[in-house]
Structure formats: C-alpha cells, structure tokens
C-alpha atoms as a PDB file:
ATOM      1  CA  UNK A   1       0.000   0.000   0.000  1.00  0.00           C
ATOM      2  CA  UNK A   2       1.200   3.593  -0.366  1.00  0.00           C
ATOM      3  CA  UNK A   3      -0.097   5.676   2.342  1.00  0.00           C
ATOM      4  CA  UNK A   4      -0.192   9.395   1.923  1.00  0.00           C
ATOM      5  CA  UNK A   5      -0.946  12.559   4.569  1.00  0.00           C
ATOM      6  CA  UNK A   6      -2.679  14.771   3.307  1.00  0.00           C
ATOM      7  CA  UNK A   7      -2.585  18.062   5.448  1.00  0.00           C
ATOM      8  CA  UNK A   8      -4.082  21.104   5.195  1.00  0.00           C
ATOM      9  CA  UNK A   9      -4.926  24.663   6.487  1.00  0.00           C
ATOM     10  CA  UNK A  10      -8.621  24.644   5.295  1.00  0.00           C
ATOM     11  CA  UNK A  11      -8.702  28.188   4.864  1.00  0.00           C
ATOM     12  CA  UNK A  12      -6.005  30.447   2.292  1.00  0.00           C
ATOM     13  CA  UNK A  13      -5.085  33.589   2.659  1.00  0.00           C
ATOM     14  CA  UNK A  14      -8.033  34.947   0.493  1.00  0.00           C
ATOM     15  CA  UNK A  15     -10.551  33.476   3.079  1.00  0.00           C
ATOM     16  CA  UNK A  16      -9.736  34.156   6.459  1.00  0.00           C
ATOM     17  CA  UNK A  17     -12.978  32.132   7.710  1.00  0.00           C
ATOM     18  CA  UNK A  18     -13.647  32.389  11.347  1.00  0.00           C
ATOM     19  CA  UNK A  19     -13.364  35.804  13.193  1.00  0.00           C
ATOM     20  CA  UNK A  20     -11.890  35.229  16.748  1.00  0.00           C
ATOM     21  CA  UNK A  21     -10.927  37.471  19.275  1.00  0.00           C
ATOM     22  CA  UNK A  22      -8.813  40.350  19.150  1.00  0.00           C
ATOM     23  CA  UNK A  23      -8.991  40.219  15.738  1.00  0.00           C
ATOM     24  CA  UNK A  24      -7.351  37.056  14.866  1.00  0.00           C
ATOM     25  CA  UNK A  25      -8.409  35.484  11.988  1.00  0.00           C
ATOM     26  CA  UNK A  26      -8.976  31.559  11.682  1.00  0.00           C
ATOM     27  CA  UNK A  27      -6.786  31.095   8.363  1.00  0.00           C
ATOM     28  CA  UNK A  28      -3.299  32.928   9.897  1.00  0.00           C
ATOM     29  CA  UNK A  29      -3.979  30.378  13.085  1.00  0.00           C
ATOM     30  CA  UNK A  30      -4.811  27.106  10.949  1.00  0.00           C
ATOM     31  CA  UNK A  31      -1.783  27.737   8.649  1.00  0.00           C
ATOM     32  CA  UNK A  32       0.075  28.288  11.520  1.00  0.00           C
ATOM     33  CA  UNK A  33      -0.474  25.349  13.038  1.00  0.00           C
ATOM     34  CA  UNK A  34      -0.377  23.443   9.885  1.00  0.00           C
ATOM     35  CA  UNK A  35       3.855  24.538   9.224  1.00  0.00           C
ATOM     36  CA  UNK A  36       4.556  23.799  13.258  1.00  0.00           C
ATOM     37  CA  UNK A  37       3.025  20.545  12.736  1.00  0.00           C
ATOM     38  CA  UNK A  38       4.659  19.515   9.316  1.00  0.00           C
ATOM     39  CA  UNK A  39       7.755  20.068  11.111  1.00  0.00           C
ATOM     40  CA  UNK A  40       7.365  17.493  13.552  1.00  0.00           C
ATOM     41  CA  UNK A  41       6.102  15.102  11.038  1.00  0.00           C
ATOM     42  CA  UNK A  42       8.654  12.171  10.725  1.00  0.00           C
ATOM     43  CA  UNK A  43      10.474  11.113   7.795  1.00  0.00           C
ATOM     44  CA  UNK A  44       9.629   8.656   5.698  1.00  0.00           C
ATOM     45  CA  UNK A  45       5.916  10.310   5.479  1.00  0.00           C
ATOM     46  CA  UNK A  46       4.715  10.857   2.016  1.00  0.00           C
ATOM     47  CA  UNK A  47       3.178  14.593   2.772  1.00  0.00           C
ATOM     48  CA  UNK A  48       0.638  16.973   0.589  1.00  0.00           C
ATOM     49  CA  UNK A  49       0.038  19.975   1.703  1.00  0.00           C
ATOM     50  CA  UNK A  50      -2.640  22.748   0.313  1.00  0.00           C
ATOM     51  CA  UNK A  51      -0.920  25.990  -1.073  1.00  0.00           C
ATOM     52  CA  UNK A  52      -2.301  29.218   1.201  1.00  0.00           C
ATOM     53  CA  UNK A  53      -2.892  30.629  -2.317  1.00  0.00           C
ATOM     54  CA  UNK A  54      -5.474  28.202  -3.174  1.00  0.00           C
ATOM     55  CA  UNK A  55      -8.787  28.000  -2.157  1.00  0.00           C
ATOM     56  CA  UNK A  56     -10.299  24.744  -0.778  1.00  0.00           C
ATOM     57  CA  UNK A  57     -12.355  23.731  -4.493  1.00  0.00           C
ATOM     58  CA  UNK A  58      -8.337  24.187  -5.912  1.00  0.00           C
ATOM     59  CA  UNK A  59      -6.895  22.324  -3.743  1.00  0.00           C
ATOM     60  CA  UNK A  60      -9.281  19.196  -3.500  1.00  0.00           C
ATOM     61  CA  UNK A  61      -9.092  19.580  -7.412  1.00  0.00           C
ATOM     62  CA  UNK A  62      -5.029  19.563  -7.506  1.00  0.00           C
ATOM     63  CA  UNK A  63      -4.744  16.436  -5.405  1.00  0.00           C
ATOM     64  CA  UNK A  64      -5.911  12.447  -5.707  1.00  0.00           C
ATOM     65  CA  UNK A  65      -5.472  10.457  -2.397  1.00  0.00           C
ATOM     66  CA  UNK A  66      -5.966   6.745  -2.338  1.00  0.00           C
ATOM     67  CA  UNK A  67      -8.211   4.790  -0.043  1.00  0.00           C
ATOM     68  CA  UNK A  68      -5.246   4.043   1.786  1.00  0.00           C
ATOM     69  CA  UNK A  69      -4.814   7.736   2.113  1.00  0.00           C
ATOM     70  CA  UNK A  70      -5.283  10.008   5.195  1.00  0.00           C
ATOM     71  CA  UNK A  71      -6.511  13.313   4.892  1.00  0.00           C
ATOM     72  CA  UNK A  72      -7.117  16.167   7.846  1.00  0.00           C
ATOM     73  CA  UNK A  73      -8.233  19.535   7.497  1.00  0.00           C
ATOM     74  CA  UNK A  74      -7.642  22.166  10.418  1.00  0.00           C
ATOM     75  CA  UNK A  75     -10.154  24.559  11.317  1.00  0.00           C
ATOM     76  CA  UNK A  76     -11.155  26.682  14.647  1.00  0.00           C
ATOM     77  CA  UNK A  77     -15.075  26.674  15.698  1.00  0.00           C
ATOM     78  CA  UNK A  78     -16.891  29.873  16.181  1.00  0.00           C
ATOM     79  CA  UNK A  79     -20.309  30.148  18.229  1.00  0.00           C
ATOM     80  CA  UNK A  80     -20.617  33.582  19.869  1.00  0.00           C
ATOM     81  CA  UNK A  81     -18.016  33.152  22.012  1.00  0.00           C
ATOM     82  CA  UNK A  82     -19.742  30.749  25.040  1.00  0.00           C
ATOM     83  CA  UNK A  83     -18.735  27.634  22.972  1.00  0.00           C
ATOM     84  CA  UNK A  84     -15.462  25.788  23.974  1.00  0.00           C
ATOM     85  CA  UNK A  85     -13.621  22.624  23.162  1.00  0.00           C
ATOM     86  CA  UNK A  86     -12.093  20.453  20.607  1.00  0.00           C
ATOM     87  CA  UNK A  87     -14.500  18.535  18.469  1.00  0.00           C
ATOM     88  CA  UNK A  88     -13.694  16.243  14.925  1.00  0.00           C
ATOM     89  CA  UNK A  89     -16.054  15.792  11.814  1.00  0.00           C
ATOM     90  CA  UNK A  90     -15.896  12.480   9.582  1.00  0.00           C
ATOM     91  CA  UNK A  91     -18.183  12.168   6.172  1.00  0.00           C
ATOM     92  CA  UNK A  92     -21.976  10.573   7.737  1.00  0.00           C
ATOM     93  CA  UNK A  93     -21.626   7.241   5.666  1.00  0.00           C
ATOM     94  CA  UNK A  94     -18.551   6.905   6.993  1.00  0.00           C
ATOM     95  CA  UNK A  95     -16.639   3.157   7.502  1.00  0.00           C
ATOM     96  CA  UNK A  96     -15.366   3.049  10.825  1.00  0.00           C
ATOM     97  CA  UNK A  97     -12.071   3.967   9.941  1.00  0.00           C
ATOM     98  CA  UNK A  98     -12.299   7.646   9.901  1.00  0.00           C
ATOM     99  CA  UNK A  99     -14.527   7.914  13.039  1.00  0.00           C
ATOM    100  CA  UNK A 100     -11.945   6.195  14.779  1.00  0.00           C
ATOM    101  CA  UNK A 101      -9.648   8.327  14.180  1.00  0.00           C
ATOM    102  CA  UNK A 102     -11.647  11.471  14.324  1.00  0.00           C
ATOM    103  CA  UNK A 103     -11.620  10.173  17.826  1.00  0.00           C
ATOM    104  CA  UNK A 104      -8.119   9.686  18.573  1.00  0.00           C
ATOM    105  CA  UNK A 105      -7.341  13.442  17.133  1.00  0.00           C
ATOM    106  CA  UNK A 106     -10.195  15.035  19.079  1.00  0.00           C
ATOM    107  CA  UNK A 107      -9.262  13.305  22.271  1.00  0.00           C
ATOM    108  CA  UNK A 108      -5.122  15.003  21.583  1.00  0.00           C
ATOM    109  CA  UNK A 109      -5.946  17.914  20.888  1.00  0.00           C
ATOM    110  CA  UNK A 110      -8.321  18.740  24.479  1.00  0.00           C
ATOM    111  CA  UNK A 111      -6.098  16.487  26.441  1.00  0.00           C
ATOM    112  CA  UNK A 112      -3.142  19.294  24.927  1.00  0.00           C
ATOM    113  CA  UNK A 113      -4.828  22.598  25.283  1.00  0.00           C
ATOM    114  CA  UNK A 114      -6.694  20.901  28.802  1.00  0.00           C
ATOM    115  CA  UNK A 115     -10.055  21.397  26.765  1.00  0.00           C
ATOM    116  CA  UNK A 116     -13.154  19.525  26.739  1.00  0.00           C
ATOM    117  CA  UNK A 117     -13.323  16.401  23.797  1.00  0.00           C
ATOM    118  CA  UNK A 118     -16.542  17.279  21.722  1.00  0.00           C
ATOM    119  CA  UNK A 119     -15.868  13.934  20.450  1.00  0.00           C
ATOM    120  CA  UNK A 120     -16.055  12.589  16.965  1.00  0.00           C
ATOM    121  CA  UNK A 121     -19.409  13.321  14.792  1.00  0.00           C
ATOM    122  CA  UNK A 122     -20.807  12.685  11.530  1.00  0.00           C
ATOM    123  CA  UNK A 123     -20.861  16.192   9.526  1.00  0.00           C
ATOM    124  CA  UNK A 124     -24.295  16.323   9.617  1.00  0.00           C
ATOM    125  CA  UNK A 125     -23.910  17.391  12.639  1.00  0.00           C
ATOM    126  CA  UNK A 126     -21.618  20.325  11.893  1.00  0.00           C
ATOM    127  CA  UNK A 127     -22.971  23.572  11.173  1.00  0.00           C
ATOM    128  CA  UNK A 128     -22.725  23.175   7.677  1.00  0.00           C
ATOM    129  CA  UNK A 129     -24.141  19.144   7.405  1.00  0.00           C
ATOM    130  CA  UNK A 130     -22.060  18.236   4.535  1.00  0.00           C
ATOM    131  CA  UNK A 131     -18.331  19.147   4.395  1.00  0.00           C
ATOM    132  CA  UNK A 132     -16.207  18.833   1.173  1.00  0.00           C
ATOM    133  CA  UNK A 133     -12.856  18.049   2.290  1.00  0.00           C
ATOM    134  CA  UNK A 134     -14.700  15.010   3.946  1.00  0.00           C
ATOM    135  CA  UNK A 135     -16.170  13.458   0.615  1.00  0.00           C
ATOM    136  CA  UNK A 136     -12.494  12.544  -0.898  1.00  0.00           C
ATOM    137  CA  UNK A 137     -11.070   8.898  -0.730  1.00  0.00           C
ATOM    138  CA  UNK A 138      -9.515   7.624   2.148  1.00  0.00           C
ATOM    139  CA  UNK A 139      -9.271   7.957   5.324  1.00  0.00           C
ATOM    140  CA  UNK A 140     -10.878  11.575   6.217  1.00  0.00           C
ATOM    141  CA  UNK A 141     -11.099  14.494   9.457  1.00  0.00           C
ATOM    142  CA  UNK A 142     -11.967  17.704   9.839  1.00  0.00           C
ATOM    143  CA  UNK A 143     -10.693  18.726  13.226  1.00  0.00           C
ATOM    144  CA  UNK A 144     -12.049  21.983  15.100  1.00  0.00           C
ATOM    145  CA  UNK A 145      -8.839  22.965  17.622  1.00  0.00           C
ATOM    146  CA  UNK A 146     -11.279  25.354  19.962  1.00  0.00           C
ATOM    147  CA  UNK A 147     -13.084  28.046  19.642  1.00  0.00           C
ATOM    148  CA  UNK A 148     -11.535  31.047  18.452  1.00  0.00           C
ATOM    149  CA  UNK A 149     -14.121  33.346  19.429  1.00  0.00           C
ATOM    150  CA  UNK A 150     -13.805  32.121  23.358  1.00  0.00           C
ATOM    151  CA  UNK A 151     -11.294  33.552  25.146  1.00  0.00           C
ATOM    152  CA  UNK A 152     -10.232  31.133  27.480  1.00  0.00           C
ATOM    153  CA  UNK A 153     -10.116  28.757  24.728  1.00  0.00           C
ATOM    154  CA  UNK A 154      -8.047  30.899  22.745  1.00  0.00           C
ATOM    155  CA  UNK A 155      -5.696  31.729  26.022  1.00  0.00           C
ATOM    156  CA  UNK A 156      -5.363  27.702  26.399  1.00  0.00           C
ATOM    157  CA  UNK A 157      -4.213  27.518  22.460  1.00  0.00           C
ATOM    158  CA  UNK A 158      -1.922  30.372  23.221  1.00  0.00           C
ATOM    159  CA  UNK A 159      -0.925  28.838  26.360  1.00  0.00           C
ATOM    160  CA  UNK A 160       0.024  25.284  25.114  1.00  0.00           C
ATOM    161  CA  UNK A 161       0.492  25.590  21.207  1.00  0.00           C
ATOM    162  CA  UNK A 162       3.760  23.704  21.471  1.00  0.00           C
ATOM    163  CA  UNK A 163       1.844  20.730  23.365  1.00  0.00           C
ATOM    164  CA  UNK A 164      -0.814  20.846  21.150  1.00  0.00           C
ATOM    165  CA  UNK A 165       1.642  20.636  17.738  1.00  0.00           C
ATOM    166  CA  UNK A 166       3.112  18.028  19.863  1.00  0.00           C
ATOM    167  CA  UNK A 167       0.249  15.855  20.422  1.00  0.00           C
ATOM    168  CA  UNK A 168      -1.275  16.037  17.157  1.00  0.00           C
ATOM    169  CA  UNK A 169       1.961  15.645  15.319  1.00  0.00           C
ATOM    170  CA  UNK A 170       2.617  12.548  17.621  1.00  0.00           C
ATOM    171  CA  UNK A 171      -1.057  11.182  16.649  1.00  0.00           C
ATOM    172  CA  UNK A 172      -0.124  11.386  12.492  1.00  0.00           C
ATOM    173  CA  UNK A 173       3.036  10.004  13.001  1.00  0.00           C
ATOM    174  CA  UNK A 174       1.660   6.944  15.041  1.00  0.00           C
ATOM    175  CA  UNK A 175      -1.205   6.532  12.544  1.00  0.00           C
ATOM    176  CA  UNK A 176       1.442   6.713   9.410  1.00  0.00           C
ATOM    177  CA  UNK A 177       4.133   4.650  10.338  1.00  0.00           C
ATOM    178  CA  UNK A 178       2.561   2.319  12.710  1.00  0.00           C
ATOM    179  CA  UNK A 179      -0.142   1.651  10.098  1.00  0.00           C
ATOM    180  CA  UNK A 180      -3.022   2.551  12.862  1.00  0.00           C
ATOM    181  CA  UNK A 181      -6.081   3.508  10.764  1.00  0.00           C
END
C-alpha cells in the first residue's frame, strides 16, 4: 500500500474564515499550526500539503489520495463566544475507519490545550451538514482545535500551542508509520 498525509490549512489567505478574538483570523492560526506541525512530522511520510494561495475547491481539485490515504483539514469553531472545546467531523456514511480516528485526534488535541473532547461526529452534525474536504477517498477528518471566538479557549491555544503541535503531530506520526487507521 502507499499511504499518503494529506494536510491542510482549510482556509487560504483569500478566506480568512472564522473571526476570533482580538482580531485574529482563523486562516493565519490554521496555517500556523499546519507549518509547526509539518515540522514534527517524521520522515519517511509521504506529505501533501494545500498551497495558502489556493482555495479549498483548488486544492481538493489539484490532489488524488488513495483509499489508503489520510486526509485532515484544520479549522477553529466559532459560536458567539460561550462555545469551547475540541471537536472532529468524519463524512456521515462513513466506515469506521475515519470515526476512529476522528476520535483519537479530538481526544489530543483537548487532552493538549486541557479542553473539553466534543468527540467525533458525523458532519451532519456540523454547522454546515455536509463538508467537502470530507467526501475525498480515504481515510478523512476535519478537526475543530477550539473556539476562536472564546477567550479562554483561545488563552489555552496560546498557552500550550507547542503541546498541542506536539500531540497532534505525535497522533499522524503513530497513525502513518505504525499503520493505525
């Protein structure tokens, strides 16, 4: 089999998507987090990455994983600001792979920034109900980090960034080379 990441920001710099507090902007947080991750990837990972010029339509176009293939896509929740915690999206028809998983990164990412685990859920359940990055082949996430809207959220990401790159490069690594999904 040849198992492929693929990793991206799920916002570009031409769509900042979420407004958060202070002004931040989900896309300069999610690409953020994307580059410190990538650098804690191991090697001996076959890695795609979306370009922050493209948007997500462009990107989904430009690449062609395999059903052997993992995908995530990083994105911050916003709900008013009372919301808080780390929850992951997997397509509704799913096979039990990508739940599983959706699990596993949920569950790093709170136990990192000391968060509440949303848990893993079917899009339909996401504000949207159908997600595109989900409906590729393979193995497929969409992980919400926090809120960016809730401060103390946003203090916790702040706070413990480098455990949170940490954990959830730790979790891809595992699930690439160990063969765990």
């Amino acid at each position: 089999m040849n198992r492929k990441l693929f990793l991206s920001a799920g916002h570009f710099w031409g769509d900042s998507g979420a407004a958060g507090i202070n002004g931040r902007c989900e896309n300069n947080e999610t690409i953020r987090l994307r580059n410190a991750i990538i650098a804690r990837l191991e090697a001996g990972i076959c890695l795609t990455v979306d370009d922050d010029t493209e948007s997500l339509a462009e990107y989904l176009s430009r690449i062609h994983p395999g059903e052997d293939s993992l995908l995530l896509e990083l994105h911050f929740d916003a709900a008013g600001g009372n919301a808080s915690g780390c929850t992951a999206f997997y397509k509704n028809d799913v096979n039990g792979r990508s739940r599983s998983v959706a699990a596993r990164l949920a569950a790093s990412a709170a136990a990192a920034l000391q968060l509440k685990c949303r848990g893993a859920k079917p899009e339909s359940e996401s504000n949207r109900k159908r997600l595109a990055f989900l409906h590729q082949r393979g193995t497929a996430v969409l992980l919400e980090v926090c809120f960016i809207d809730n401060p103390a959220d946003m203090a916790k990401y702040d706070a413990r960034f480098d455990e949170l790159v940490t954990a959830l490069a730790g979790c891809l690594n595992t699930l690439m080379l160990n063969r765990q999904y």
